[in-house]
PDB file of N, CA and C in Angstrom:
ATOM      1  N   UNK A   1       0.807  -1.188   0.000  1.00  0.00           N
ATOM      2  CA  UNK A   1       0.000   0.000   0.000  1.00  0.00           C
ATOM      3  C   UNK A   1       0.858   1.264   0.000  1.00  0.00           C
ATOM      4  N   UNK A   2       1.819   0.745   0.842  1.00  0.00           N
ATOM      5  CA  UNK A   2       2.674   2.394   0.752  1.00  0.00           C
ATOM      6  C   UNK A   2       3.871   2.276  -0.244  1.00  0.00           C
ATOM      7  N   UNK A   3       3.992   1.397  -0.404  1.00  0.00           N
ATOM      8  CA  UNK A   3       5.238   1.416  -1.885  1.00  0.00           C
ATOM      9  C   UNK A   3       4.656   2.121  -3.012  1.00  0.00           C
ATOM     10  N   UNK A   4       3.781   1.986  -3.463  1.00  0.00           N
ATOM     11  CA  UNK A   4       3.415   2.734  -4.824  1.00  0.00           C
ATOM     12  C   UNK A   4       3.198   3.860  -5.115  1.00  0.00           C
ATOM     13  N   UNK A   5       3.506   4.295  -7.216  1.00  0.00           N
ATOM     14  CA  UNK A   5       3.681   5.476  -6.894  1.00  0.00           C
ATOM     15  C   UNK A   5       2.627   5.868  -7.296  1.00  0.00           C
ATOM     16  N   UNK A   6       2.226   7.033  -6.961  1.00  0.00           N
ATOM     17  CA  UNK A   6       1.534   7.822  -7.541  1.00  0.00           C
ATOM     18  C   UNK A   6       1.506   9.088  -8.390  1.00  0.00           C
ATOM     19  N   UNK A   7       0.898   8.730  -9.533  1.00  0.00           N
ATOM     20  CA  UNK A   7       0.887   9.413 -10.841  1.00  0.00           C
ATOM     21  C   UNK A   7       0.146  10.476 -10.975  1.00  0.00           C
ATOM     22  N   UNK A   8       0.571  11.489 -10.953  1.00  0.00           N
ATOM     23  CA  UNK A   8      -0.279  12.994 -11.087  1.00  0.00           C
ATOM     24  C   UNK A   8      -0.493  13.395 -12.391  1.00  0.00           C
ATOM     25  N   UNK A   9      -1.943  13.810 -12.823  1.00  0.00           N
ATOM     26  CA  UNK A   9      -2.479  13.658 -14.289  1.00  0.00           C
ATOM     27  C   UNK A   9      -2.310  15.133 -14.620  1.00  0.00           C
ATOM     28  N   UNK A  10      -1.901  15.840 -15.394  1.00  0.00           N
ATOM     29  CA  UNK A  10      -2.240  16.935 -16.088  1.00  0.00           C
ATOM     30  C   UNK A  10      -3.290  17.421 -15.805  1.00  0.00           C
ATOM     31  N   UNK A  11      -3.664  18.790 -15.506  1.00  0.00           N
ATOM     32  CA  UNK A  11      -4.911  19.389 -15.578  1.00  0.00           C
ATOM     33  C   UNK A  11      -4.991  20.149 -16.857  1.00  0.00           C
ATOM     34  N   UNK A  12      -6.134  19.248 -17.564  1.00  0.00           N
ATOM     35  CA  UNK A  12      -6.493  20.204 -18.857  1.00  0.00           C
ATOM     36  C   UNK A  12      -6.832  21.537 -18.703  1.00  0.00           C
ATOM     37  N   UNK A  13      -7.253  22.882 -19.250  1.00  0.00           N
ATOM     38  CA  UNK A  13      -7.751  24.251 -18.978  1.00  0.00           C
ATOM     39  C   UNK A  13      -9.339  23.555 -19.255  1.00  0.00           C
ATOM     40  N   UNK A  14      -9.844  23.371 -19.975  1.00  0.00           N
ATOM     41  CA  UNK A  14     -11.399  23.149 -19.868  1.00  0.00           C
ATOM     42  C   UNK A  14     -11.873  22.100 -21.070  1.00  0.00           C
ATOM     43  N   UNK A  15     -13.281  21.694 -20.143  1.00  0.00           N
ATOM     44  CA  UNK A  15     -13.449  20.488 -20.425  1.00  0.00           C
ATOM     45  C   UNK A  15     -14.581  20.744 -21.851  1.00  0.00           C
ATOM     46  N   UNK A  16     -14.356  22.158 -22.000  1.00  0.00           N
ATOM     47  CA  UNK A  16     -15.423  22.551 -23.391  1.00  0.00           C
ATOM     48  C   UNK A  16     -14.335  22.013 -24.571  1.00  0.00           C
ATOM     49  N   UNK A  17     -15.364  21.574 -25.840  1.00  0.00           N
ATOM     50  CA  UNK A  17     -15.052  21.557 -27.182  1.00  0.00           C
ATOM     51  C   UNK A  17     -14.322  22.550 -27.827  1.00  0.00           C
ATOM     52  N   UNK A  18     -13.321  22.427 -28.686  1.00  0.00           N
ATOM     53  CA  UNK A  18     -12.446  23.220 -29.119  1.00  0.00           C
ATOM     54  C   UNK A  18     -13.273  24.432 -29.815  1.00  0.00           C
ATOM     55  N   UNK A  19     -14.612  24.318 -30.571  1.00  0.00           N
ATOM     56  CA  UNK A  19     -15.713  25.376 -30.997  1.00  0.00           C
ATOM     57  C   UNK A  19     -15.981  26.257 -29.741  1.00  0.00           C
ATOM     58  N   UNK A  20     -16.360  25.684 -28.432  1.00  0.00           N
ATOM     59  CA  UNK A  20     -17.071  26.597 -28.114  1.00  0.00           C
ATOM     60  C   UNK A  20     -15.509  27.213 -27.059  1.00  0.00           C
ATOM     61  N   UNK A  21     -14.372  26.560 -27.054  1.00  0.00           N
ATOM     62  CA  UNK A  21     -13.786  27.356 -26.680  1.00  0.00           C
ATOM     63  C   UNK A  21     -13.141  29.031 -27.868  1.00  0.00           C
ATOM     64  N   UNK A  22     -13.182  28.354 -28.868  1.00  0.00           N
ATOM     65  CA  UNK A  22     -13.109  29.289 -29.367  1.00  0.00           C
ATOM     66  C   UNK A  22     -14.213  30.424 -29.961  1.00  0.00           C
ATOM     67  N   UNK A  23     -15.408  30.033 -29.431  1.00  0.00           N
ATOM     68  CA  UNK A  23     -16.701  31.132 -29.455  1.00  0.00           C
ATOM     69  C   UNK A  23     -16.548  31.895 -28.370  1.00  0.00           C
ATOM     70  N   UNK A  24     -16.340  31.438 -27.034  1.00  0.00           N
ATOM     71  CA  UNK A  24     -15.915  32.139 -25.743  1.00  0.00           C
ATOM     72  C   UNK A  24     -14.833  33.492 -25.888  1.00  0.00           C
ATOM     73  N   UNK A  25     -14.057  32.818 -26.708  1.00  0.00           N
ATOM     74  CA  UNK A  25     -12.541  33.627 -27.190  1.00  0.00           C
ATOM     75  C   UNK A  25     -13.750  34.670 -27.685  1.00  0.00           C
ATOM     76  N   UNK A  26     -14.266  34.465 -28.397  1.00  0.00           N
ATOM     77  CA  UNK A  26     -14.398  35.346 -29.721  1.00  0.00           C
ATOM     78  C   UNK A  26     -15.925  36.389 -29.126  1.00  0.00           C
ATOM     79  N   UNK A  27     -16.475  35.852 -28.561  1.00  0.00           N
ATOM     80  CA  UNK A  27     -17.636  36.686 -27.471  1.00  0.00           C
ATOM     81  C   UNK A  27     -16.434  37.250 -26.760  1.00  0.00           C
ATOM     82  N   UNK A  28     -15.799  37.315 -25.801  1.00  0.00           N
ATOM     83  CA  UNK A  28     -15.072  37.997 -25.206  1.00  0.00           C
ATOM     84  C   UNK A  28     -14.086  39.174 -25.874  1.00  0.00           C
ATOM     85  N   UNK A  29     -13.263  38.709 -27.190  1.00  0.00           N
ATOM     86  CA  UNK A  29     -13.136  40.293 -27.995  1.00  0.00           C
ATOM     87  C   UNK A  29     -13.895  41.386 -28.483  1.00  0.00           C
ATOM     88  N   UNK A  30     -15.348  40.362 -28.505  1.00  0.00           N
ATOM     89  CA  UNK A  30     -16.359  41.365 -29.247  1.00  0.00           C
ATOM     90  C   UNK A  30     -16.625  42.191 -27.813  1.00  0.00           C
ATOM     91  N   UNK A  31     -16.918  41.618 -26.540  1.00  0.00           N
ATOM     92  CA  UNK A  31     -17.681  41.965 -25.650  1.00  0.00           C
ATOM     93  C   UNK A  31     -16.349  43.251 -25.325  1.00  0.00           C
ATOM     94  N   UNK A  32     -15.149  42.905 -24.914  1.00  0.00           N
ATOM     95  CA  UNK A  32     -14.236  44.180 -24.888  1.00  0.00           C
ATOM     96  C   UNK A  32     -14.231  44.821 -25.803  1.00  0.00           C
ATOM     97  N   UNK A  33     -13.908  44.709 -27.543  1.00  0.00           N
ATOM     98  CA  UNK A  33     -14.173  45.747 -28.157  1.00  0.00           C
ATOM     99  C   UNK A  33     -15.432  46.836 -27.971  1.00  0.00           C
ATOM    100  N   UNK A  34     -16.415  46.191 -27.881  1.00  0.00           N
ATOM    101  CA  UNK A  34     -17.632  47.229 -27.694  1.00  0.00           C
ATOM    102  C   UNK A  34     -17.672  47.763 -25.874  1.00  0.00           C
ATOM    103  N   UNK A  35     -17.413  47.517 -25.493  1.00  0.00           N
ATOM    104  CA  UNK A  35     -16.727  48.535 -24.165  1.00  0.00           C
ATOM    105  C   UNK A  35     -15.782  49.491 -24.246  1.00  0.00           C
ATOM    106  N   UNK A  36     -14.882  48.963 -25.345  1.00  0.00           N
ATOM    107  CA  UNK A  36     -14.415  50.136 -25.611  1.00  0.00           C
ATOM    108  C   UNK A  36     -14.833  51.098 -26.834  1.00  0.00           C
ATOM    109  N   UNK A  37     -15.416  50.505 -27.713  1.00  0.00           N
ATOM    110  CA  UNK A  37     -15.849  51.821 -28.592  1.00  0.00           C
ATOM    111  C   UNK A  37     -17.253  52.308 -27.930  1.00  0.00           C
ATOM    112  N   UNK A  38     -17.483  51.932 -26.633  1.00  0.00           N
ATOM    113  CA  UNK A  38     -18.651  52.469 -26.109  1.00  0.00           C
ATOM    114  C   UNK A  38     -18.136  53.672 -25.061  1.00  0.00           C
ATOM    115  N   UNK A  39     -16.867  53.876 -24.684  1.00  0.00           N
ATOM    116  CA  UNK A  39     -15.974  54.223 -23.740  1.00  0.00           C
ATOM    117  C   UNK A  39     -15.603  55.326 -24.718  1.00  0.00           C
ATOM    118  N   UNK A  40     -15.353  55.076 -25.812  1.00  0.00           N
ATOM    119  CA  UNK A  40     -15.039  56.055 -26.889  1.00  0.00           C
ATOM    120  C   UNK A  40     -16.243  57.210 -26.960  1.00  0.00           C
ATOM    121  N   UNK A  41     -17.064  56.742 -27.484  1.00  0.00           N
ATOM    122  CA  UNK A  41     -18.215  57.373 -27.411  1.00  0.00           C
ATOM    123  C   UNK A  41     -18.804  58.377 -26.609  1.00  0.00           C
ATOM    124  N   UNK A  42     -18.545  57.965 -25.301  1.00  0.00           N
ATOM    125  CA  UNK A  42     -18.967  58.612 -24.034  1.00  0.00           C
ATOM    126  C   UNK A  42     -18.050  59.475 -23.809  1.00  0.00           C
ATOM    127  N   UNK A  43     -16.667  59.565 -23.944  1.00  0.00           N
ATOM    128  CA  UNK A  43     -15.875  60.218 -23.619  1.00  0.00           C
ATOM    129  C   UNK A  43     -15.355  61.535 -24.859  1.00  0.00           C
ATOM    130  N   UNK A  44     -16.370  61.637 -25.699  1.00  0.00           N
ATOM    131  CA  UNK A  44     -16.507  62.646 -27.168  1.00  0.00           C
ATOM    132  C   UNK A  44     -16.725  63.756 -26.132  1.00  0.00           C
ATOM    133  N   UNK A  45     -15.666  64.984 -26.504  1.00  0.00           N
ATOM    134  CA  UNK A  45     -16.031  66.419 -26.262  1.00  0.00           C
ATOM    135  C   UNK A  45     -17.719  66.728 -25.997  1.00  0.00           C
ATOM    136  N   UNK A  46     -18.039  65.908 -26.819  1.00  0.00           N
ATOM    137  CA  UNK A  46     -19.469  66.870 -27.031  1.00  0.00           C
ATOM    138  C   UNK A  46     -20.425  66.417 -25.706  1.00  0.00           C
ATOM    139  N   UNK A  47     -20.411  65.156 -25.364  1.00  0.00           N
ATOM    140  CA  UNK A  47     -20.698  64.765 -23.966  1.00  0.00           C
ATOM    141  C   UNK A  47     -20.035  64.930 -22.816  1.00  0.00           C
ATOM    142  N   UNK A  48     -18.672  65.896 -22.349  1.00  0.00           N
ATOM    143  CA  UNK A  48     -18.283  66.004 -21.200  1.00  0.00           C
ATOM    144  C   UNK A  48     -19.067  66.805 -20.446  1.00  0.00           C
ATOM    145  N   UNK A  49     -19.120  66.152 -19.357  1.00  0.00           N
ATOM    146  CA  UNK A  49     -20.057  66.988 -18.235  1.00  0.00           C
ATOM    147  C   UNK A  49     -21.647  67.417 -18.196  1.00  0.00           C
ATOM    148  N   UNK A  50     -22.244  65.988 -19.625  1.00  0.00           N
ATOM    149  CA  UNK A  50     -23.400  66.238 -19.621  1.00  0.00           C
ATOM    150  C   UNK A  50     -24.165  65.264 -19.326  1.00  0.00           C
ATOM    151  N   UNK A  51     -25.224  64.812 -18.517  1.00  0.00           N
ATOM    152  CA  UNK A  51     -26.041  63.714 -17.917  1.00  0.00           C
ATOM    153  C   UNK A  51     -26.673  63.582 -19.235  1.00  0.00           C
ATOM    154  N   UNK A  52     -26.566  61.971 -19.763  1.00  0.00           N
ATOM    155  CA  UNK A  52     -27.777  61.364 -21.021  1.00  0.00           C
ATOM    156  C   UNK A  52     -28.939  61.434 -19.933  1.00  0.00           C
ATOM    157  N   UNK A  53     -29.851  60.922 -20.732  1.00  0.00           N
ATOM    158  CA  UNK A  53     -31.540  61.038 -20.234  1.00  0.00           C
ATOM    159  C   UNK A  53     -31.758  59.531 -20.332  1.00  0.00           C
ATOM    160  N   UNK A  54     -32.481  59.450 -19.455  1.00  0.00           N
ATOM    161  CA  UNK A  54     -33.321  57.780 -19.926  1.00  0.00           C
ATOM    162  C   UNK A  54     -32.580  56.779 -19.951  1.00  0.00           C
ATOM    163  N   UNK A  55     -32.352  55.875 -20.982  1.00  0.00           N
ATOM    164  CA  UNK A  55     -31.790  54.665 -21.025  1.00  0.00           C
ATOM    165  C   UNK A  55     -29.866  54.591 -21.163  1.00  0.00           C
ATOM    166  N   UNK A  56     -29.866  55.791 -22.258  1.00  0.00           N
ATOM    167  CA  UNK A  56     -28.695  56.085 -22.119  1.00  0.00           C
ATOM    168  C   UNK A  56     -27.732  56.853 -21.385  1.00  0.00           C
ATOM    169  N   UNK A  57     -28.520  57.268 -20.067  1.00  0.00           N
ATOM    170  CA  UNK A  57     -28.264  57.614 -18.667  1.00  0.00           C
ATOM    171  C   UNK A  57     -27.340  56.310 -17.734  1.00  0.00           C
ATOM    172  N   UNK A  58     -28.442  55.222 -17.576  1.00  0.00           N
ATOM    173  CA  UNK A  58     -27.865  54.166 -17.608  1.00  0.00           C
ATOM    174  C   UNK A  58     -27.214  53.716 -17.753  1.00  0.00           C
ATOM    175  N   UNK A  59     -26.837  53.625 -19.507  1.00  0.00           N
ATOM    176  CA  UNK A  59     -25.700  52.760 -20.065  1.00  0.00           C
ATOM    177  C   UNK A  59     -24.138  53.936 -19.395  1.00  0.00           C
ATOM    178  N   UNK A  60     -24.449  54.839 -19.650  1.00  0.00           N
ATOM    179  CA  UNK A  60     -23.308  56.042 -19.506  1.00  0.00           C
ATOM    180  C   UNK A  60     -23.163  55.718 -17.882  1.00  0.00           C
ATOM    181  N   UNK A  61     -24.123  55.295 -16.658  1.00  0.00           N
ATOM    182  CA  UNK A  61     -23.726  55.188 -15.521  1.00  0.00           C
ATOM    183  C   UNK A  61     -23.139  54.126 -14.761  1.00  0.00           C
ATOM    184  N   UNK A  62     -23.282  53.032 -15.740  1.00  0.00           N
ATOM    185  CA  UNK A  62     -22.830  51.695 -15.891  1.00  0.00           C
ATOM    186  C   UNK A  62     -21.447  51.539 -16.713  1.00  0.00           C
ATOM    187  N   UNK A  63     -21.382  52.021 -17.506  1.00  0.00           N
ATOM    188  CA  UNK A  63     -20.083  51.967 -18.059  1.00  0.00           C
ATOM    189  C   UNK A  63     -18.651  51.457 -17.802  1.00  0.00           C
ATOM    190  N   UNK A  64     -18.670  52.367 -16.747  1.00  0.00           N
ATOM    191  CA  UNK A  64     -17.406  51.669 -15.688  1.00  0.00           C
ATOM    192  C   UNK A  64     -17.151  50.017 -15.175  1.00  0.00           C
ATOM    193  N   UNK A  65     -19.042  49.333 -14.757  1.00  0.00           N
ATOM    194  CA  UNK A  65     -18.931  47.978 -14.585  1.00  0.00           C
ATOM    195  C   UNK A  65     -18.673  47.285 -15.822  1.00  0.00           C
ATOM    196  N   UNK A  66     -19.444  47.724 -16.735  1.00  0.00           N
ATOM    197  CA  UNK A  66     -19.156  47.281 -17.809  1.00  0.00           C
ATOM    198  C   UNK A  66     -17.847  46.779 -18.656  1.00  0.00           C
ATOM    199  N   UNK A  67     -17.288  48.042 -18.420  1.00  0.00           N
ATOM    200  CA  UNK A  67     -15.786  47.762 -19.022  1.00  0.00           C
ATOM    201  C   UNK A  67     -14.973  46.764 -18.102  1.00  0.00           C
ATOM    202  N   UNK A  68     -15.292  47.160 -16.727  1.00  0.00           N
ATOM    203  CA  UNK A  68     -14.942  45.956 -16.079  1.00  0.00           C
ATOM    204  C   UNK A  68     -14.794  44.721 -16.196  1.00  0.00           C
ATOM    205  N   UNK A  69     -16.252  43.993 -16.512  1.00  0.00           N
ATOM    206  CA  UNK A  69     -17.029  43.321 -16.693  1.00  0.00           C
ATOM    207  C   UNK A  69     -15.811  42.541 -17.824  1.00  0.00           C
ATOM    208  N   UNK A  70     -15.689  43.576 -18.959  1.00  0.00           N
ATOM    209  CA  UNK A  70     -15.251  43.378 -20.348  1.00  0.00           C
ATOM    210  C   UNK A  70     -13.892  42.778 -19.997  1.00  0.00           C
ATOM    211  N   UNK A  71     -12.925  43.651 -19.284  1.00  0.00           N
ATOM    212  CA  UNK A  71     -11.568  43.229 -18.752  1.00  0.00           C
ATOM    213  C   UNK A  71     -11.388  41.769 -18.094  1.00  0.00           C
ATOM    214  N   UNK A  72     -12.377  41.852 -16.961  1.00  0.00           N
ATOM    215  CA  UNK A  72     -12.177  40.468 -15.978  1.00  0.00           C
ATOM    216  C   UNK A  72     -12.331  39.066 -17.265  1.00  0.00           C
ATOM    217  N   UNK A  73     -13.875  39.242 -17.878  1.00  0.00           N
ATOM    218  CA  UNK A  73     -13.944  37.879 -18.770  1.00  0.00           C
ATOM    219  C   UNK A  73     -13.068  37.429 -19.892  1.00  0.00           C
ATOM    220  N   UNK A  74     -11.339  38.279 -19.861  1.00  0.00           N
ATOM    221  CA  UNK A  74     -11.027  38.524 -20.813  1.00  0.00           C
ATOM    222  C   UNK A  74      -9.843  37.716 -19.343  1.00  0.00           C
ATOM    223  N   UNK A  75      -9.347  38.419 -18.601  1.00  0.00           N
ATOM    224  CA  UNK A  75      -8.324  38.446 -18.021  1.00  0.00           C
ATOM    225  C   UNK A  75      -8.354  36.820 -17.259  1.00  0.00           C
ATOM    226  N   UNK A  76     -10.056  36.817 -16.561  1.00  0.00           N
ATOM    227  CA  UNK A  76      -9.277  35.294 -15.505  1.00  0.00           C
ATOM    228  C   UNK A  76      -9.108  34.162 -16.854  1.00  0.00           C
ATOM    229  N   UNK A  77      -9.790  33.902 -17.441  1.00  0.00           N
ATOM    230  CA  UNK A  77      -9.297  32.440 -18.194  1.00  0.00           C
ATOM    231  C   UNK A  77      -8.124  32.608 -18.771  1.00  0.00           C
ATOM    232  N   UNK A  78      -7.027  33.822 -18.908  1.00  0.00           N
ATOM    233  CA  UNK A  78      -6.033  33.946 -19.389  1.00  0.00           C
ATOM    234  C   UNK A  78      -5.065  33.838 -18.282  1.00  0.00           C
ATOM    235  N   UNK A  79      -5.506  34.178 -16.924  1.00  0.00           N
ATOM    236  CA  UNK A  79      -4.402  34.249 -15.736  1.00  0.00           C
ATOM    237  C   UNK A  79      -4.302  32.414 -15.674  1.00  0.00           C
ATOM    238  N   UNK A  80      -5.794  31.755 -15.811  1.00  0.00           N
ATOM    239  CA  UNK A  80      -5.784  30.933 -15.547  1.00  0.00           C
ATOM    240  C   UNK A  80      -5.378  29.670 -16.159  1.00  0.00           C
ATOM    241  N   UNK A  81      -5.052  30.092 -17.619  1.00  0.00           N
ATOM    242  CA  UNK A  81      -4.009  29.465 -18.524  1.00  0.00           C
ATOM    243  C   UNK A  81      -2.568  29.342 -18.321  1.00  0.00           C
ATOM    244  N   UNK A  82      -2.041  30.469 -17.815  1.00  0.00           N
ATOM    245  CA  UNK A  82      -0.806  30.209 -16.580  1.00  0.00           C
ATOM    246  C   UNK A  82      -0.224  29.876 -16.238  1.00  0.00           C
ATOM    247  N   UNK A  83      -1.405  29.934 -15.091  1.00  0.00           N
ATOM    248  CA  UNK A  83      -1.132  29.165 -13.925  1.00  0.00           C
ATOM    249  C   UNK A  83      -1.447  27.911 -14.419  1.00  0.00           C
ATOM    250  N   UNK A  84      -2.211  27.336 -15.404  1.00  0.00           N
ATOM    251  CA  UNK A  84      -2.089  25.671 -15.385  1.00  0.00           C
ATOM    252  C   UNK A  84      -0.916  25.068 -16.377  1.00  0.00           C
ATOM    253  N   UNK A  85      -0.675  26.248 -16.773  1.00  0.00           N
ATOM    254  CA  UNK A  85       0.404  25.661 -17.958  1.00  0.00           C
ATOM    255  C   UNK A  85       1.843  25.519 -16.865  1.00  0.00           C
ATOM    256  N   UNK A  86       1.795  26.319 -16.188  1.00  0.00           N
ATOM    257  CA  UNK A  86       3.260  26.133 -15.101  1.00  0.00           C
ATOM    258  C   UNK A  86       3.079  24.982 -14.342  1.00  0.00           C
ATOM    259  N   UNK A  87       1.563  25.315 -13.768  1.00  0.00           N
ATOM    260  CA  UNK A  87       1.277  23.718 -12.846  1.00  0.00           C
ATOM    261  C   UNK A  87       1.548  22.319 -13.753  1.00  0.00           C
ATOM    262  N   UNK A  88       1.052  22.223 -14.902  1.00  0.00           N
ATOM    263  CA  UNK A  88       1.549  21.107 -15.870  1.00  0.00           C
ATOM    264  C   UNK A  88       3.096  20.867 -15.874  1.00  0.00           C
ATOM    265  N   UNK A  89       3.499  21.887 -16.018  1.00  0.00           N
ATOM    266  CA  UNK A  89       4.677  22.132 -16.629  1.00  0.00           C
ATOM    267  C   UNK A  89       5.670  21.307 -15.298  1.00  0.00           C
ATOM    268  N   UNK A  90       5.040  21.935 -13.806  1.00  0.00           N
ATOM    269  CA  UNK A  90       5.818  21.056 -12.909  1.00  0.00           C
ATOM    270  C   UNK A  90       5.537  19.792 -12.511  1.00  0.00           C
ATOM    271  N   UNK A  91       4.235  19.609 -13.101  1.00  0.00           N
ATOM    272  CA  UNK A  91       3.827  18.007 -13.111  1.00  0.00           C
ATOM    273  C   UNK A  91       5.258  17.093 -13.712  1.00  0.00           C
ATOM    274  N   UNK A  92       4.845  17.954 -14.947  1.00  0.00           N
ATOM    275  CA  UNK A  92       5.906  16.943 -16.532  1.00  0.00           C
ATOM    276  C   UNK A  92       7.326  16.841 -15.940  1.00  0.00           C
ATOM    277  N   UNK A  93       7.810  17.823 -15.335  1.00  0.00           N
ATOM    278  CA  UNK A  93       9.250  17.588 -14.614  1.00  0.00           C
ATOM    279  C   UNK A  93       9.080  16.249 -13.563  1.00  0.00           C
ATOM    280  N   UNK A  94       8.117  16.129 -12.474  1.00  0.00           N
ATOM    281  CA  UNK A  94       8.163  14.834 -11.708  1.00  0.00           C
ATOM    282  C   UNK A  94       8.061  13.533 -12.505  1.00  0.00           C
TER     283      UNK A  94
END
């Protein structure tokens, strides 16, 4: 029982299909690009220092989560590529 060894498996990044990993990819550039040409927008001379009305009050008061929003779904599956590629990486050395 205690002689044997034990074999530590690779952790794949995810257990999705190579399509929908690369739809994820591709929702996530669209979703940051349009945060930022929405960031663009808002930040035109012609809107400094002026409250939108109504819906686009909203979007203009949200903005900030938004872009957020845009950054993080962009950033953890990339931190988290990484970190598993190093964790692999010290697997493959044992």
């Amino acid at each position: 029982m205690y002689g044997k060894d034990l074999d530590e498996v690779e952790e794949p990044f995810s257990a999705a299909t190579d399509g929908n990993k690369l739809l994820a990819g591709g929702l996530g550039a669209v979703n940051l690009g349009g945060a930022l040409y929405l960031g663009n927008l808002l930040s035109s001379p012609a809107l400094v220092g002026v409250q939108l009305p109504s819906y686009f009050g909203l979007v203009q008061a949200f903005f900030p989560f938004l872009l957020l929003y845009g950054v993080l779904y962009n950033a953890v599956p990339a931190a988290r590529f990484f970190v598993g590629q190093k964790k692999n990486a010290e697997i493959a050395q044992r």
